[in-house]
N, C-alpha and C. Protein backbone atom coordinates (compact mmCIF):
# COMPACT_ATOMS: atom_id res chain seq x y z
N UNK A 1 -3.27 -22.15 -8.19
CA UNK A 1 -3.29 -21.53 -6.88
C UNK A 1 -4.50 -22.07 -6.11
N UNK A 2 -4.30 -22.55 -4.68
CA UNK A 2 -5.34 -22.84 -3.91
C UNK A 2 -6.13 -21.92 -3.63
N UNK A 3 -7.53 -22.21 -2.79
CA UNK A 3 -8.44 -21.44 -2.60
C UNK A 3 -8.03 -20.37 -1.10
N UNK A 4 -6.74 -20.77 -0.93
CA UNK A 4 -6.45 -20.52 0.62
C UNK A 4 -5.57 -19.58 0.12
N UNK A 5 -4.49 -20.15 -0.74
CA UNK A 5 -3.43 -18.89 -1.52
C UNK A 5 -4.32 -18.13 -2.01
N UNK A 6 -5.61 -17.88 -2.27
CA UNK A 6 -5.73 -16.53 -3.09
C UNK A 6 -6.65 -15.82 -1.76
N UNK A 7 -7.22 -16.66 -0.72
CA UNK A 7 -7.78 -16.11 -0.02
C UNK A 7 -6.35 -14.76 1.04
N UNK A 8 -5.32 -15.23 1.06
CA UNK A 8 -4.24 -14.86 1.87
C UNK A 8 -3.84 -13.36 0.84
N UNK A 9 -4.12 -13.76 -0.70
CA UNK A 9 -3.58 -12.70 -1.58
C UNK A 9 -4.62 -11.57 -1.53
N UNK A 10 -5.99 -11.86 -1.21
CA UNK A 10 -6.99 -10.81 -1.52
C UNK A 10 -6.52 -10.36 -0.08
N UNK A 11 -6.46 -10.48 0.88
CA UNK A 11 -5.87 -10.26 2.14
C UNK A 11 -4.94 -9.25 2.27
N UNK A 12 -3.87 -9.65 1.50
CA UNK A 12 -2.63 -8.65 1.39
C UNK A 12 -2.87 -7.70 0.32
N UNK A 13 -3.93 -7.62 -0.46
CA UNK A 13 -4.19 -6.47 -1.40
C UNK A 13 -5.38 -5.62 -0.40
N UNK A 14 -5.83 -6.16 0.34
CA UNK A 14 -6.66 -4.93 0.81
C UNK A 14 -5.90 -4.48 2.28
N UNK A 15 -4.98 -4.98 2.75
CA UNK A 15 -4.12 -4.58 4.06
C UNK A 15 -2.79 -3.59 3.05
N UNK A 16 -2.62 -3.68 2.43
CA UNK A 16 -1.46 -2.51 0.95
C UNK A 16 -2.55 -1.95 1.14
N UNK A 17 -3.63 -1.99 0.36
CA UNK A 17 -4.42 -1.36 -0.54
C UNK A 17 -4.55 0.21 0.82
N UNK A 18 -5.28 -0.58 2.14
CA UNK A 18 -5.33 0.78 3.46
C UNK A 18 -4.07 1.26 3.88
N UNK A 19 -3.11 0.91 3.61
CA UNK A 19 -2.12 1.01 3.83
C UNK A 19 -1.32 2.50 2.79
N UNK A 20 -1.59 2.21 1.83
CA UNK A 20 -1.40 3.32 0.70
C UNK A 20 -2.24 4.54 0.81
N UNK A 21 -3.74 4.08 1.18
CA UNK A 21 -4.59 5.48 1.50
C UNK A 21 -4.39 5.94 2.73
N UNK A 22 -3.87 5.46 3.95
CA UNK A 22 -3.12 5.91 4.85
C UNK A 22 -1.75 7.16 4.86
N UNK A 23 -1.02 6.26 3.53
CA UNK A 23 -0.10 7.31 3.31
C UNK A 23 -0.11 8.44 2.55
N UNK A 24 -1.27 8.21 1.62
CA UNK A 24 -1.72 9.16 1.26
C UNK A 24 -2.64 10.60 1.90
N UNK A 25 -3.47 9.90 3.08
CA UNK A 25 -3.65 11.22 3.54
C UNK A 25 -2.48 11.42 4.41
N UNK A 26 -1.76 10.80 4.57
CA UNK A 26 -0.80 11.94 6.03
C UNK A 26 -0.33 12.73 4.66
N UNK A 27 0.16 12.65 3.66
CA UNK A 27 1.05 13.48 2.53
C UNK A 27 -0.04 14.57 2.55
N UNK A 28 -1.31 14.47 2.20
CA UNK A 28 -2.47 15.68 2.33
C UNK A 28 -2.26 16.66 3.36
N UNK A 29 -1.89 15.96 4.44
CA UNK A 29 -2.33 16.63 6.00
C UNK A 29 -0.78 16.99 6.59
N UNK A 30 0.11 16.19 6.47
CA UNK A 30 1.12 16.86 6.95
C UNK A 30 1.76 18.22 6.69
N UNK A 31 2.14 18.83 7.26
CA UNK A 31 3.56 19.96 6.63
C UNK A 31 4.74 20.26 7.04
N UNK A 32 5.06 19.14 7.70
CA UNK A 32 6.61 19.11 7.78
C UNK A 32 6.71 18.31 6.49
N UNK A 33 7.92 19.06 5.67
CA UNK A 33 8.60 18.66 4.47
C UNK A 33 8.95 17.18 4.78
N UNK A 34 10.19 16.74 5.68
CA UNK A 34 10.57 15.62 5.48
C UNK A 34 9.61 14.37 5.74
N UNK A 35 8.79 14.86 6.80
CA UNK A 35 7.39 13.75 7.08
C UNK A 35 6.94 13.29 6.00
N UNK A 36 6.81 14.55 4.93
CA UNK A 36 5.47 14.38 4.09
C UNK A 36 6.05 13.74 3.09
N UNK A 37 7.87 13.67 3.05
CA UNK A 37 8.81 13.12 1.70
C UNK A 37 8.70 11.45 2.15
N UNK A 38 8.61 11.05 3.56
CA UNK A 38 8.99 9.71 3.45
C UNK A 38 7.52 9.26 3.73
N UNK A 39 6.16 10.09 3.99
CA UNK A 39 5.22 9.46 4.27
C UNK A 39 4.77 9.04 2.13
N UNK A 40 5.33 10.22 1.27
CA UNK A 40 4.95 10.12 -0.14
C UNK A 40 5.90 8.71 -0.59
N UNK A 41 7.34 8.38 0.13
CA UNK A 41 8.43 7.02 -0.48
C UNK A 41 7.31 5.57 0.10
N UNK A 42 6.60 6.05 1.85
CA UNK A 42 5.92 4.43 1.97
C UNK A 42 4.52 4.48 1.11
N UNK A 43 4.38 5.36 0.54
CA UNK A 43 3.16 5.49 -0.58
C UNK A 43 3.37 4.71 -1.87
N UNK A 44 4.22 5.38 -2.23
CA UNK A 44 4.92 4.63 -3.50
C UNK A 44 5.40 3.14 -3.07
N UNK A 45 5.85 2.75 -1.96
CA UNK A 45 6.32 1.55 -1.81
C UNK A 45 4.93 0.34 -1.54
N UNK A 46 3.50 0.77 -0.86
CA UNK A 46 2.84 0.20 -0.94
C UNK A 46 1.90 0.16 -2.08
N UNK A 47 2.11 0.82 -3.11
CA UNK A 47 1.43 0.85 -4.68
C UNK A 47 2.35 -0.04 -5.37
N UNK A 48 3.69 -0.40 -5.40
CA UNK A 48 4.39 -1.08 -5.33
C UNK A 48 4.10 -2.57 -4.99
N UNK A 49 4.01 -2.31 -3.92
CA UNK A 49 3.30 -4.00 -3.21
C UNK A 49 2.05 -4.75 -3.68
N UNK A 50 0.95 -3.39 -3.70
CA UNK A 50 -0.23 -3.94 -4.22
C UNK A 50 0.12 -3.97 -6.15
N UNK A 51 0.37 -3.63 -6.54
CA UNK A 51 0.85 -3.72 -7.92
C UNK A 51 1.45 -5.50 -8.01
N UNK A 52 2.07 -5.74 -7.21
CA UNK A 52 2.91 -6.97 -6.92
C UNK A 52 1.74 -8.27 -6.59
N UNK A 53 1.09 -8.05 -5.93
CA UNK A 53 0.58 -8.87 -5.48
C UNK A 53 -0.72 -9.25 -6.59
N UNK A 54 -1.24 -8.04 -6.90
CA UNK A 54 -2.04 -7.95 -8.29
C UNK A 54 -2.39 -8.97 -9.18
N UNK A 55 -0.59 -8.67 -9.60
CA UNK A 55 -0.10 -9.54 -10.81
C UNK A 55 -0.39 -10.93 -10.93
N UNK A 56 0.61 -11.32 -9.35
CA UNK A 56 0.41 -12.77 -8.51
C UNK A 56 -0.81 -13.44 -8.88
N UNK A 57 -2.10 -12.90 -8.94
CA UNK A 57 -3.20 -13.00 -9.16
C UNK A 57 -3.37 -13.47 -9.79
C-alpha cells in the first residue's frame, strides 16, 4: 500500500470514526422511538465501515 493509500485510509477511519459518535449521541439525546431506531442502524453501519477499513490496514 502507498503512502497516499493509507494516508486516504486514516482519513476514512477518522471521518466513520465522527461519524459513529455522532450517531451515537443523537441515540443518547433523542426520544422519538423511530429517530433513535435508525439514528442506532447508521451507528451500527458506521462501526461497520470503520471495522472495514481497519482491517484494510
Amino acid at each position: 500500500m502507498s503512502p497516499k493509500e493509507l494516508l486516504y485510509l486514516e482519513d476514512a477511519l477518522g471521518h466513520t470514526k465522527f461519524l459513529f459518535s455522532q450517531c451515537q449521541e443523537a441515540c443518547n439525546t433523542l426520544q422519538d422511538g423511530a429517530l433513535k431506531k435508525r439514528a442506532s442502524q447508521m451507528q451500527d453501519k458506521h462501526r461497520q465501515l470503520y471495522d472495514s477499513f481497519y482491517q484494510t490496514m
